[in-house]
N, C-alpha and C. Protein backbone atom coordinates (compact mmCIF):
# COMPACT_ATOMS: atom_id res chain seq x y z
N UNK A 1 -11.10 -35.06 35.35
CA UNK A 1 -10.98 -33.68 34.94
C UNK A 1 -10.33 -33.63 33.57
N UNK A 2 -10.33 -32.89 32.57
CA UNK A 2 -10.29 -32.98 31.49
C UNK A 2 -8.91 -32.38 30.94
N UNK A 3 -7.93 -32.92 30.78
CA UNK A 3 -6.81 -32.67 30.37
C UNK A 3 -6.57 -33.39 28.94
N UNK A 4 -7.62 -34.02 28.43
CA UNK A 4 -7.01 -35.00 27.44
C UNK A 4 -6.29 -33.81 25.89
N UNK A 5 -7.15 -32.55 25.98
CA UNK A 5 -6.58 -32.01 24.96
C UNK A 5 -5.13 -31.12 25.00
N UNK A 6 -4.70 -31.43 26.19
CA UNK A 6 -3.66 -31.01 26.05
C UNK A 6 -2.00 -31.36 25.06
N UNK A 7 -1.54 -30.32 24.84
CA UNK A 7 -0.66 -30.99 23.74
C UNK A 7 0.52 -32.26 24.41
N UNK A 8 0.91 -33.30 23.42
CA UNK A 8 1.89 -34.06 24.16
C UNK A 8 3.03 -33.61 24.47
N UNK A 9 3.95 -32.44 24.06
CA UNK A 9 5.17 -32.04 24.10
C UNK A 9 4.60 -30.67 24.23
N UNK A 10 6.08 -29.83 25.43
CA UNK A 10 6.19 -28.42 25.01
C UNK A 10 7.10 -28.23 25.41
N UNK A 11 8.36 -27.47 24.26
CA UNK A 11 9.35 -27.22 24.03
C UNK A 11 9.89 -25.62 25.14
N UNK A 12 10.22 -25.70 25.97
CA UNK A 12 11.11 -24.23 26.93
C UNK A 12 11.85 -23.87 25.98
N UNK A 13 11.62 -22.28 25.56
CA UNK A 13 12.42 -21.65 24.62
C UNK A 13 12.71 -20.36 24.85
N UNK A 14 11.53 -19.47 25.92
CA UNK A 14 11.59 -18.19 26.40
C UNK A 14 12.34 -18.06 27.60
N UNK A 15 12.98 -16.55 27.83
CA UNK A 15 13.49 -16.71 29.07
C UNK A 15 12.56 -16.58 30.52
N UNK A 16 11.62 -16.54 30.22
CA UNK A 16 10.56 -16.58 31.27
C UNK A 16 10.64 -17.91 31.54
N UNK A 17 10.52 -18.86 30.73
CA UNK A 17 10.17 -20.16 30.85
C UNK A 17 11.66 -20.53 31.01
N UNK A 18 12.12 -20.40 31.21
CA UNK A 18 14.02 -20.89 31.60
C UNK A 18 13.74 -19.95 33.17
N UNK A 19 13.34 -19.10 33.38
CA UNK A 19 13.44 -18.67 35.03
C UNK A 19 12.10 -19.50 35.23
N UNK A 20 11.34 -19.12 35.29
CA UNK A 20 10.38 -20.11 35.90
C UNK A 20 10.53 -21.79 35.99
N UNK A 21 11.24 -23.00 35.48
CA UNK A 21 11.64 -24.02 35.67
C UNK A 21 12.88 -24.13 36.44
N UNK A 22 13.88 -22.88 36.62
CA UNK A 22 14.93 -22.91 37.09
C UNK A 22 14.78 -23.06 38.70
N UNK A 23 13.43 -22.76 39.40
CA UNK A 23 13.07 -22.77 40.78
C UNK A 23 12.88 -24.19 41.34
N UNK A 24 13.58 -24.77 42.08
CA UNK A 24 13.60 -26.40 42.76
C UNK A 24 11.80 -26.41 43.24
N UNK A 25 11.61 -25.11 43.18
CA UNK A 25 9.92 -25.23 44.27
C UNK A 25 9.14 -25.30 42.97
N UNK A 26 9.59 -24.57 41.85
CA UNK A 26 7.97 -24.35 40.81
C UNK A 26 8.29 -26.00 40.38
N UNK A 27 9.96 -26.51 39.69
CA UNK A 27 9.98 -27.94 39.77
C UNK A 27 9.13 -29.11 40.35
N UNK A 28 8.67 -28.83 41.63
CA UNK A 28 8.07 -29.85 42.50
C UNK A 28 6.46 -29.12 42.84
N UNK A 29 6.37 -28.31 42.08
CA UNK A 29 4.94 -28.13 41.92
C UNK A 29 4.31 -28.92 40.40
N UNK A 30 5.53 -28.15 39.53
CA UNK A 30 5.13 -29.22 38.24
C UNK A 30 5.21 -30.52 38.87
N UNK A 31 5.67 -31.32 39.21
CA UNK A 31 5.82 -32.96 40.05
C UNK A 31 4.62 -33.41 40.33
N UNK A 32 3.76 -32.03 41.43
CA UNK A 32 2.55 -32.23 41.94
C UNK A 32 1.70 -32.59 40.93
N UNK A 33 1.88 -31.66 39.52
CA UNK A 33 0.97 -31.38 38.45
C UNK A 33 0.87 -32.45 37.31
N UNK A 34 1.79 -33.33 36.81
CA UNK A 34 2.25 -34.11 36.02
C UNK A 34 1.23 -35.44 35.91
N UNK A 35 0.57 -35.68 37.20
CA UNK A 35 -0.19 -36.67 36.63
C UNK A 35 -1.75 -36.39 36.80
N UNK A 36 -2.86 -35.18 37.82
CA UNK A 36 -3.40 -35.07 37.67
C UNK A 36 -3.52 -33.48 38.28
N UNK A 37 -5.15 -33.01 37.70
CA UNK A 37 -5.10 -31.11 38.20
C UNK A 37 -4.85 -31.04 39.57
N UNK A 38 -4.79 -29.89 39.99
CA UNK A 38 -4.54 -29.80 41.90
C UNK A 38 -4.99 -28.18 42.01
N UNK A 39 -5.31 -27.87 43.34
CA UNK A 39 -6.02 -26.58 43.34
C UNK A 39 -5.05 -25.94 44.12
N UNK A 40 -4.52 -24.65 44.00
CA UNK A 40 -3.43 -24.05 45.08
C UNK A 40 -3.32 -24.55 46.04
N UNK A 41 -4.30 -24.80 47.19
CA UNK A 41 -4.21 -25.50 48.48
C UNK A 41 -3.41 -26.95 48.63
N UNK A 42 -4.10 -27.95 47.31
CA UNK A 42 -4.02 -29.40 47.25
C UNK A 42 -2.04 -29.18 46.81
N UNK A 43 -2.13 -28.32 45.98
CA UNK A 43 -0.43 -27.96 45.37
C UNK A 43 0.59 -27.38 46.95
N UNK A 44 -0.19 -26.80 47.37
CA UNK A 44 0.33 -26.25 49.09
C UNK A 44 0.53 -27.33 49.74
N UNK A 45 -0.08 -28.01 49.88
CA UNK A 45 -0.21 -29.39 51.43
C UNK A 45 0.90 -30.47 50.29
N UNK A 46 0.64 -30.55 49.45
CA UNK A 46 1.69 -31.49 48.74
C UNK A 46 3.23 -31.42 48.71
N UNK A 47 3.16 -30.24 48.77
CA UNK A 47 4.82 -29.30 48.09
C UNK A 47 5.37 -28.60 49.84
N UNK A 48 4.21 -28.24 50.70
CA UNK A 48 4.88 -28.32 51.52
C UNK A 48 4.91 -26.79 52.01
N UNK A 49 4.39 -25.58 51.35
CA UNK A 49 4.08 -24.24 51.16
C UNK A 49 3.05 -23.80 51.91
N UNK A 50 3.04 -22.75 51.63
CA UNK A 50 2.25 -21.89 52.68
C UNK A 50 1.05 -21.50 51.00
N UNK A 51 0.40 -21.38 51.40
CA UNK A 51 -0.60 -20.89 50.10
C UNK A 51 -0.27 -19.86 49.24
N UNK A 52 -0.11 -18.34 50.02
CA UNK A 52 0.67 -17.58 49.46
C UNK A 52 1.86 -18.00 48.23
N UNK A 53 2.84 -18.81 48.95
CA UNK A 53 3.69 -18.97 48.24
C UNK A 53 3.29 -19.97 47.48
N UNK A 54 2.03 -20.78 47.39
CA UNK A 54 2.02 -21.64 46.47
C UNK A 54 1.39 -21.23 45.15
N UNK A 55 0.43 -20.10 45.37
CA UNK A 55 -0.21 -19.25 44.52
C UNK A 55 0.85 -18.52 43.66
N UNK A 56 1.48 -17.70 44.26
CA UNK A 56 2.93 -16.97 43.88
C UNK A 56 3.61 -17.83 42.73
N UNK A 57 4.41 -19.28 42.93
CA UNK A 57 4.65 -19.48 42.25
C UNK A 57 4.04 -19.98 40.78
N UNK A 58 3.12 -20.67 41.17
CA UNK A 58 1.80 -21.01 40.02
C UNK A 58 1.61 -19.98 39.20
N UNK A 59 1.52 -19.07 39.08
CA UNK A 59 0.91 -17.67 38.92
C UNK A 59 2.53 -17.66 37.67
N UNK A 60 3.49 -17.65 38.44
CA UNK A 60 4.51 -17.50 37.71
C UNK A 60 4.69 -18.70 36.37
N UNK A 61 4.73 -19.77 37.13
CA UNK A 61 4.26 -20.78 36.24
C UNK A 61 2.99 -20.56 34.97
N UNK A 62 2.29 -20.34 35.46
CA UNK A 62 1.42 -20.36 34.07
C UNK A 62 1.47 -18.85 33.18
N UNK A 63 2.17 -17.97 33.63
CA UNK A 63 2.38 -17.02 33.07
C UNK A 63 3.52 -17.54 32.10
N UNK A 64 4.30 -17.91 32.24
CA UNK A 64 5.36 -18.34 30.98
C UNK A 64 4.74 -20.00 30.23
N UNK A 65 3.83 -20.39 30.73
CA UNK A 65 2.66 -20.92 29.77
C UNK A 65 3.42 -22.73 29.96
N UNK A 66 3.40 -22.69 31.22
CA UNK A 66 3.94 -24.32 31.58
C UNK A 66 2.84 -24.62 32.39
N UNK A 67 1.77 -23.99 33.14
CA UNK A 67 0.93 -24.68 33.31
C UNK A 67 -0.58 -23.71 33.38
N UNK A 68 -1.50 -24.49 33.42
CA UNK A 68 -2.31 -23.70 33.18
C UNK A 68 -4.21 -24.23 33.50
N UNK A 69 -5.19 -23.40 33.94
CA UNK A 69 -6.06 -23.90 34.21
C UNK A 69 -7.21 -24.73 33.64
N UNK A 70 -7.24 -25.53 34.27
CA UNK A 70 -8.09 -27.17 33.10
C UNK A 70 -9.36 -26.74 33.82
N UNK A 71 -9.80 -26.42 34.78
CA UNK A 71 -11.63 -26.50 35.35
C UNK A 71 -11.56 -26.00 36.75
N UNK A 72 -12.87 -25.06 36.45
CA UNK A 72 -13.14 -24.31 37.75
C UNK A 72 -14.42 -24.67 38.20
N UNK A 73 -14.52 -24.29 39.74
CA UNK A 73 -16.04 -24.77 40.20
C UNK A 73 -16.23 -23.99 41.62
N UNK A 74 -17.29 -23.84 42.26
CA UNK A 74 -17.49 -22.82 42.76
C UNK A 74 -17.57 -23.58 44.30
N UNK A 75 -17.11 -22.97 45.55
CA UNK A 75 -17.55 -23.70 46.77
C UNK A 75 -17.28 -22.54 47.72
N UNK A 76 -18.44 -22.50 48.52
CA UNK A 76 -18.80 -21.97 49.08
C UNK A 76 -19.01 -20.15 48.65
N UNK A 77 -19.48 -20.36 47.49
CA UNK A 77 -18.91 -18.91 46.50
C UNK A 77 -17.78 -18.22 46.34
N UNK A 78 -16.58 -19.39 46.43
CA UNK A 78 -15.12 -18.80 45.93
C UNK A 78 -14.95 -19.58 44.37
N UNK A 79 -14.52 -19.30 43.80
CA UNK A 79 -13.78 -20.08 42.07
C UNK A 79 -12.67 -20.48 42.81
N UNK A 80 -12.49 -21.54 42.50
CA UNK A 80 -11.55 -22.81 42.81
C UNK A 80 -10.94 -23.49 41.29
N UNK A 81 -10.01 -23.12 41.69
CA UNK A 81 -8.87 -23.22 39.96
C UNK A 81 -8.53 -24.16 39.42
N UNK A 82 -8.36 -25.28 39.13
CA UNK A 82 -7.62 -26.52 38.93
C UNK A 82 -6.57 -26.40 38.09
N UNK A 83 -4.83 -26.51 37.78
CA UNK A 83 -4.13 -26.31 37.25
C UNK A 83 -3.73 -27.72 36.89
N UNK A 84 -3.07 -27.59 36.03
CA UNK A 84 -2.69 -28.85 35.18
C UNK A 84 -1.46 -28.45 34.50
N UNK A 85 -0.62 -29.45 34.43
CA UNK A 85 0.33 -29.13 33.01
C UNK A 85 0.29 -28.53 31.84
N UNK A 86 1.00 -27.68 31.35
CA UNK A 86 0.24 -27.61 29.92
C UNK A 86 0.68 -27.93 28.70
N UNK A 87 1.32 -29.12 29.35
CA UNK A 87 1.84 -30.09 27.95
C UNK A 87 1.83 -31.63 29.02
N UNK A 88 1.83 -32.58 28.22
CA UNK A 88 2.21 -34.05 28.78
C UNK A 88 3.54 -34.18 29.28
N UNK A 89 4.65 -33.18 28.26
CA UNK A 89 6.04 -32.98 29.44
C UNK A 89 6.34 -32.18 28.67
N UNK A 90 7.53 -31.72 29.36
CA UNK A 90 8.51 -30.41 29.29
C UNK A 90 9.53 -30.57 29.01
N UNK A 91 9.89 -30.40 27.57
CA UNK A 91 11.56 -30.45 27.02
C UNK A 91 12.18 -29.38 27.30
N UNK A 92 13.59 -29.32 28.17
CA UNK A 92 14.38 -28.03 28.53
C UNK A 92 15.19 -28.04 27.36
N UNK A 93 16.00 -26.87 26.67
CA UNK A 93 17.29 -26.82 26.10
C UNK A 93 18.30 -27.44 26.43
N UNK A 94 19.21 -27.99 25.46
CA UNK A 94 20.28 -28.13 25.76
C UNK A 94 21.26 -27.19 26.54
N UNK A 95 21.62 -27.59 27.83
CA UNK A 95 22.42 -26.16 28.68
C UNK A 95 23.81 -25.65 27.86
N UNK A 96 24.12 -26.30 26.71
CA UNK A 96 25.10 -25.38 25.68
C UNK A 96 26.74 -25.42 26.72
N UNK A 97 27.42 -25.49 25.89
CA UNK A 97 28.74 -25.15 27.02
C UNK A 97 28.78 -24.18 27.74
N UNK A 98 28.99 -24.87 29.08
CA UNK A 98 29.22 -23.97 30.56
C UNK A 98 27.80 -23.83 31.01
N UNK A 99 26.92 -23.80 30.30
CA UNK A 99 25.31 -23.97 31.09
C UNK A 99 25.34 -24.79 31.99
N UNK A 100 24.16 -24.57 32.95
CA UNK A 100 23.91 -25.35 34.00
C UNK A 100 22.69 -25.83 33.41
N UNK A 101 22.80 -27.42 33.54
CA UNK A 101 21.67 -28.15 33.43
C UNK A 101 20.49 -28.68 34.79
N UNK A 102 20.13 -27.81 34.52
CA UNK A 102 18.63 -27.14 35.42
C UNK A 102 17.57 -28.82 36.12
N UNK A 103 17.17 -29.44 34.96
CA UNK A 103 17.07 -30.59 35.06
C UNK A 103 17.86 -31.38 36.20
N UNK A 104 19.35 -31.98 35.84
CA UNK A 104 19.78 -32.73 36.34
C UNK A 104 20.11 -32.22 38.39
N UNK A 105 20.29 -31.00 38.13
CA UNK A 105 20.37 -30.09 39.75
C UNK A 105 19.15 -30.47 40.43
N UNK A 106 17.83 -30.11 40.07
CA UNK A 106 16.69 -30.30 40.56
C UNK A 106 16.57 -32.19 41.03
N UNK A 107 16.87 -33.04 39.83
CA UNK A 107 16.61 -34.45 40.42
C UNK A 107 17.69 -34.93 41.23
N UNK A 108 18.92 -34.04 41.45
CA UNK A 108 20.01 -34.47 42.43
C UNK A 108 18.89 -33.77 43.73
N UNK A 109 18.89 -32.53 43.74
CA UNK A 109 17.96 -32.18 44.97
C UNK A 109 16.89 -32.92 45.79
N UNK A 110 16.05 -33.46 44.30
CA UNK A 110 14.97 -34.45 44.87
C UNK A 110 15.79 -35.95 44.93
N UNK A 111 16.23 -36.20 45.09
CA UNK A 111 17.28 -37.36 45.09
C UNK A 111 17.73 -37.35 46.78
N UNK A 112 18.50 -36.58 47.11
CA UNK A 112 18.70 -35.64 48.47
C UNK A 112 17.74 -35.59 49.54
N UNK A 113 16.56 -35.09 48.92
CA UNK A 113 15.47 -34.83 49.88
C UNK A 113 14.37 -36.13 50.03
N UNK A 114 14.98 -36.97 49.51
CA UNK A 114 13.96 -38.35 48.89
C UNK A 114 14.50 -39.17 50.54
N UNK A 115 13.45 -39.65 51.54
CA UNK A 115 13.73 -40.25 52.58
C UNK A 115 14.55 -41.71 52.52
N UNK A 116 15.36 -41.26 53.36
CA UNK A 116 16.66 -41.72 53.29
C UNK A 116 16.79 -43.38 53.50
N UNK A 117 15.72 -43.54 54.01
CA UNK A 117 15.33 -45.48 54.24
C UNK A 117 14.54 -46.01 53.11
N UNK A 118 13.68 -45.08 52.11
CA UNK A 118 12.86 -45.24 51.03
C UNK A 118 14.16 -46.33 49.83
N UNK A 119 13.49 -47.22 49.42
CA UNK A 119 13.77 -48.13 48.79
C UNK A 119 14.43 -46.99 47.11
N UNK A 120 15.80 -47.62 46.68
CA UNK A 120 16.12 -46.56 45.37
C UNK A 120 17.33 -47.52 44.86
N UNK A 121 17.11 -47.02 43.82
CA UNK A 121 18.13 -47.52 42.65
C UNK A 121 19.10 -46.24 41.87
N UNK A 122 20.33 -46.40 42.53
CA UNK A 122 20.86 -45.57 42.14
C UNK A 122 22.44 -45.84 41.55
N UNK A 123 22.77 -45.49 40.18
CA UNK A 123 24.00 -46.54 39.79
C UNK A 123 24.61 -45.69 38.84
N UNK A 124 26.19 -45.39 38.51
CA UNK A 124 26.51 -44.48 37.54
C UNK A 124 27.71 -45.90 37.22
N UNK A 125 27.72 -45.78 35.79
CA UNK A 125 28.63 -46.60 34.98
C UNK A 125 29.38 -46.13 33.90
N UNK A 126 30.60 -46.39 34.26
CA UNK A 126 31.55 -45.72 33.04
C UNK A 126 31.72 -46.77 31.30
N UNK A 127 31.48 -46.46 30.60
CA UNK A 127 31.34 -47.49 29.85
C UNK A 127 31.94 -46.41 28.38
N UNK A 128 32.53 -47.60 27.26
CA UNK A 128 33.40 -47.45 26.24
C UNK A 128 32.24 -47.59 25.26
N UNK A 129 31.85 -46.57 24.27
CA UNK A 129 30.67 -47.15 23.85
C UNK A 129 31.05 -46.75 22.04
N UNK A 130 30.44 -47.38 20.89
CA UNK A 130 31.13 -46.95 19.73
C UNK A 130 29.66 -45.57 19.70
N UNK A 131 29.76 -44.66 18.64
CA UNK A 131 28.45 -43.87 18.25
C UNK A 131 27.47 -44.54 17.98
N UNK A 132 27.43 -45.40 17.30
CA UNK A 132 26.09 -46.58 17.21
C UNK A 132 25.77 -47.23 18.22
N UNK A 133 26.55 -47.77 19.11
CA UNK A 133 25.67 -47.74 20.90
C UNK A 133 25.58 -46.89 21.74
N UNK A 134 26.49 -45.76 21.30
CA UNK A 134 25.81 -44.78 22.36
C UNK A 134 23.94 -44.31 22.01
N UNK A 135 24.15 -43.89 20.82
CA UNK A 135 23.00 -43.88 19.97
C UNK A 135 21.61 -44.91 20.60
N UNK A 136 22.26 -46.20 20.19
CA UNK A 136 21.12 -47.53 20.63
C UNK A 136 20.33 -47.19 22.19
N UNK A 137 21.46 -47.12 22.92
CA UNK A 137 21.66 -46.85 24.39
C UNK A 137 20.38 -46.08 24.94
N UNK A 138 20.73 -44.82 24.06
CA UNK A 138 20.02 -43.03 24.27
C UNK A 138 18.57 -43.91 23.94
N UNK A 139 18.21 -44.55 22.70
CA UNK A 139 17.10 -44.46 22.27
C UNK A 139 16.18 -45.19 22.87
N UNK A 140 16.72 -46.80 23.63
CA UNK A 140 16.24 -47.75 24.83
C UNK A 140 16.16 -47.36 25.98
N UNK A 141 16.52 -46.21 26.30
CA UNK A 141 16.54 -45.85 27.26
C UNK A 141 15.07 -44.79 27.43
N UNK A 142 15.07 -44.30 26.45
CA UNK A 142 13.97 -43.07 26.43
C UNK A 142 12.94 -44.21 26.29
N UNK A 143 12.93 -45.54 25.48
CA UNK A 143 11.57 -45.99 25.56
C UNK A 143 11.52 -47.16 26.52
N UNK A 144 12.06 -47.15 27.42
CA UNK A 144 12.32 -48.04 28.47
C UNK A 144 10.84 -47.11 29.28
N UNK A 145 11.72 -45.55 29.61
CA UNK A 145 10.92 -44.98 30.39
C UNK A 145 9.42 -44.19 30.24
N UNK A 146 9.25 -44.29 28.46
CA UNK A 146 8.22 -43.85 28.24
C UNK A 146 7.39 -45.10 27.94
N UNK A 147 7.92 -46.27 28.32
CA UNK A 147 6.66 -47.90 28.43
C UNK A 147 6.67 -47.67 29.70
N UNK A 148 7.55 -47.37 30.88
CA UNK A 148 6.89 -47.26 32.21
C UNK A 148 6.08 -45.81 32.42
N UNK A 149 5.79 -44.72 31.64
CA UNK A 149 5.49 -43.71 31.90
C UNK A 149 3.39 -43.99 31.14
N UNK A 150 3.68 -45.17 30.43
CA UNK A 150 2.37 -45.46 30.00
C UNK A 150 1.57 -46.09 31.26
N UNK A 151 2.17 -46.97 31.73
CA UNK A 151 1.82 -47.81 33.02
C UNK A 151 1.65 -47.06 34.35
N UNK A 152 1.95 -45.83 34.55
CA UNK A 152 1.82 -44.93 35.74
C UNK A 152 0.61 -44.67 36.03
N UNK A 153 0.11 -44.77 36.84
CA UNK A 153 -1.08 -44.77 37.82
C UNK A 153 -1.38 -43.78 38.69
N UNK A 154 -1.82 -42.44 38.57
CA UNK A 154 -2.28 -41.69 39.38
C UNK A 154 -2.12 -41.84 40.88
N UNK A 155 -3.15 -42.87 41.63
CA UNK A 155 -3.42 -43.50 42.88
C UNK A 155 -1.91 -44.06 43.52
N UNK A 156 -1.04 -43.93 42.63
CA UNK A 156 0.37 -45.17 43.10
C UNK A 156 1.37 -43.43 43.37
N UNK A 157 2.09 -43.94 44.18
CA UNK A 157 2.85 -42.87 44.80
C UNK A 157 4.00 -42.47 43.88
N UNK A 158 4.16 -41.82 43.73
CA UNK A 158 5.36 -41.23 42.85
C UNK A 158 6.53 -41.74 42.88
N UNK A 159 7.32 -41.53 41.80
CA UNK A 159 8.33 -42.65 41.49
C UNK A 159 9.02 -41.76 40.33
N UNK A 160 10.43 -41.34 40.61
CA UNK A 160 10.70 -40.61 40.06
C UNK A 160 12.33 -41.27 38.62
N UNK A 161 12.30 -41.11 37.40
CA UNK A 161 13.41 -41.71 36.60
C UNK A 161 14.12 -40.57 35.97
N UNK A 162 15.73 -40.54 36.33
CA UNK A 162 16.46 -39.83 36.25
C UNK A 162 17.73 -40.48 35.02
N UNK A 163 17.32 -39.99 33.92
CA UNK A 163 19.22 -40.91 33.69
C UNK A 163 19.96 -39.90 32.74
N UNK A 164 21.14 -39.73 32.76
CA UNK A 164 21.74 -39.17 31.95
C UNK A 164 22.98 -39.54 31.02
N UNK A 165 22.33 -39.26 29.78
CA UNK A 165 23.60 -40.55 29.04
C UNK A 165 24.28 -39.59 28.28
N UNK A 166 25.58 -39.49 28.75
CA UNK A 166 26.46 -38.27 28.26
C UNK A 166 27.97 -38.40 28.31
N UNK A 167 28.82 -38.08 27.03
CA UNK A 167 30.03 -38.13 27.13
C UNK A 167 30.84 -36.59 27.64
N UNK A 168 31.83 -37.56 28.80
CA UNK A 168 32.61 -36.65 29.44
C UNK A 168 33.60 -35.95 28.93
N UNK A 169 33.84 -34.42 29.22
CA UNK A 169 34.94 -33.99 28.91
C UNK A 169 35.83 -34.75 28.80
N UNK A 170 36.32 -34.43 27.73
CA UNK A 170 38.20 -35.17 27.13
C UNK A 170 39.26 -34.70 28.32
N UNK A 171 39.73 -35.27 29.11
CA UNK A 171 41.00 -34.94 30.28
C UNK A 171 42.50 -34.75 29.76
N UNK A 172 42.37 -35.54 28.18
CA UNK A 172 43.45 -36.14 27.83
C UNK A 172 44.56 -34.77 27.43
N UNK A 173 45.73 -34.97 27.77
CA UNK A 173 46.52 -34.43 27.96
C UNK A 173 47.16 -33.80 26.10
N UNK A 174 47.21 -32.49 25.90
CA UNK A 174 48.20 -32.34 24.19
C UNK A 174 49.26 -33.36 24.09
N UNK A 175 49.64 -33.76 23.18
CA UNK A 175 50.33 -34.26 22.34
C UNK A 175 51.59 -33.89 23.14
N UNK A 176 52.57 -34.47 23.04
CA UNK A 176 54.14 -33.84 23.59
C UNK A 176 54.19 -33.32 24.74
N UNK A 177 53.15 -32.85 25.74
CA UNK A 177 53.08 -32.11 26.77
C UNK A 177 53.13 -33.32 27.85
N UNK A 178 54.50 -33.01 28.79
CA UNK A 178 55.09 -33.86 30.17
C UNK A 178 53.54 -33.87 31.04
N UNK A 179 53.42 -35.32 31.40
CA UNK A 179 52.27 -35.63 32.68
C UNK A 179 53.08 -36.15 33.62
C-alpha cells in the first residue's frame, strides 16, 4: 500500500495535535499505524476497542493531521479506509518547565501493560557526564535506534525503544544554608 510519499518528519505544534497525542489509546493506535495502513476494524482488534471507539478516535487523529488516509477499496459496497501515519514519525515539543512529558507517560504505560513474562530490557543509570558526552551520548543513541528502526520488519512483532537522556534537577542545597 502506498505510503512511500509520505513526509519523513512531522513536527506537533497545534493544540489539537498536543490533545490528540495526549490520549494513551490514540498513542497505541498510532503504534498500530507506524509500520503499515490498517482499516478501523484491523486498528479495533489490534488496540483492543470496540469500532465505535476506534473510529472516534482516528477521526480525531487525522483531523489534527497525524494520520491520515493512504487507499480505499470497496467490499461488499462499503469504502474501506486505510489509515496510515502521516509522517514516518512524530516529534512532540519539548514539555518546557513543569510540562508533562506526554511521550515518556505513555511508554511507562506501555511498559506496564507489556506482559509481564515477555522477555525486556530495562535499566536506568546515573552517570557524571562532561557536555561533550552528554552530547556524544544523545547523538549514539538516536542513531543506535534509527539503524535498528531501518532493520524493522513489518511481519516481526513489535518491539518497542524508550530512552531518555536527561539532566536532573539540581537538589543541591544554597550556599550557607544548614542541611
Amino acid at each position: 500500500m502506498p505510503t512511500d510519499d509520505l513526509p519523513e518528519t512531522l513536527h506537533v505544534t497545534t493544540d489539537e495535535q498536543l490533545r490528540a497525542v495526549s490520549s494513551l489509546t490514540r498513542h497505541r493506535i498510532m503504534a498500530v499505524l507506524r509500520f503499515e495502513p490498517a482499516t478501523i476494524t484491523q486498528i479495533a482488534e489490534r488496540v483492543g476497542l470496540a469500532k465505535g471507539s476506534s473510529s472516534y478516535h482516528v477521526r480525531l487523529l487525522e483531523r489534527a493531521g497525524l494520520v491520515k488516509v493512504v487507499r480505499t477499496r470497496k467490499v461488499r459496497g462499503v469504502t474501506e479506509r486505510y489509515y496510515a501515519m502521516a509522517a514516518g514519525s512524530i516529534v512532540l515539543p519539548d514539555p518546557g518547565e513543569g510540562g508533562r512529558d506526554t511521550l515518556m507517560r505513555h511508554a511507562v504505560a506501555d511498559l506496564e501493560a507489556a506482559p509481564k513474562d515477555g522477555e525486556r530490557h530495562v535499566r536506568m543509570a546515573h552517570l557524571r557526564l562532561t557536555d561533550e558526552q552528554f552530547a556524544e551520548l544523545g547523538a549514539r543513541l538516536h542513531a543506535l535506534a534509527d539503524e535498528f528502526r531501518e532493520l524493522s520488519d513489518p511481519s516481526l512483532p513489535d518491539t518497542s525503544l524508550v530512552f531518555a537522556l536527561f539532566r536532573p534537577a539540581s537538589h543541591q542545597q544554597p550556599e550557607g544554608s544548614a542541611g
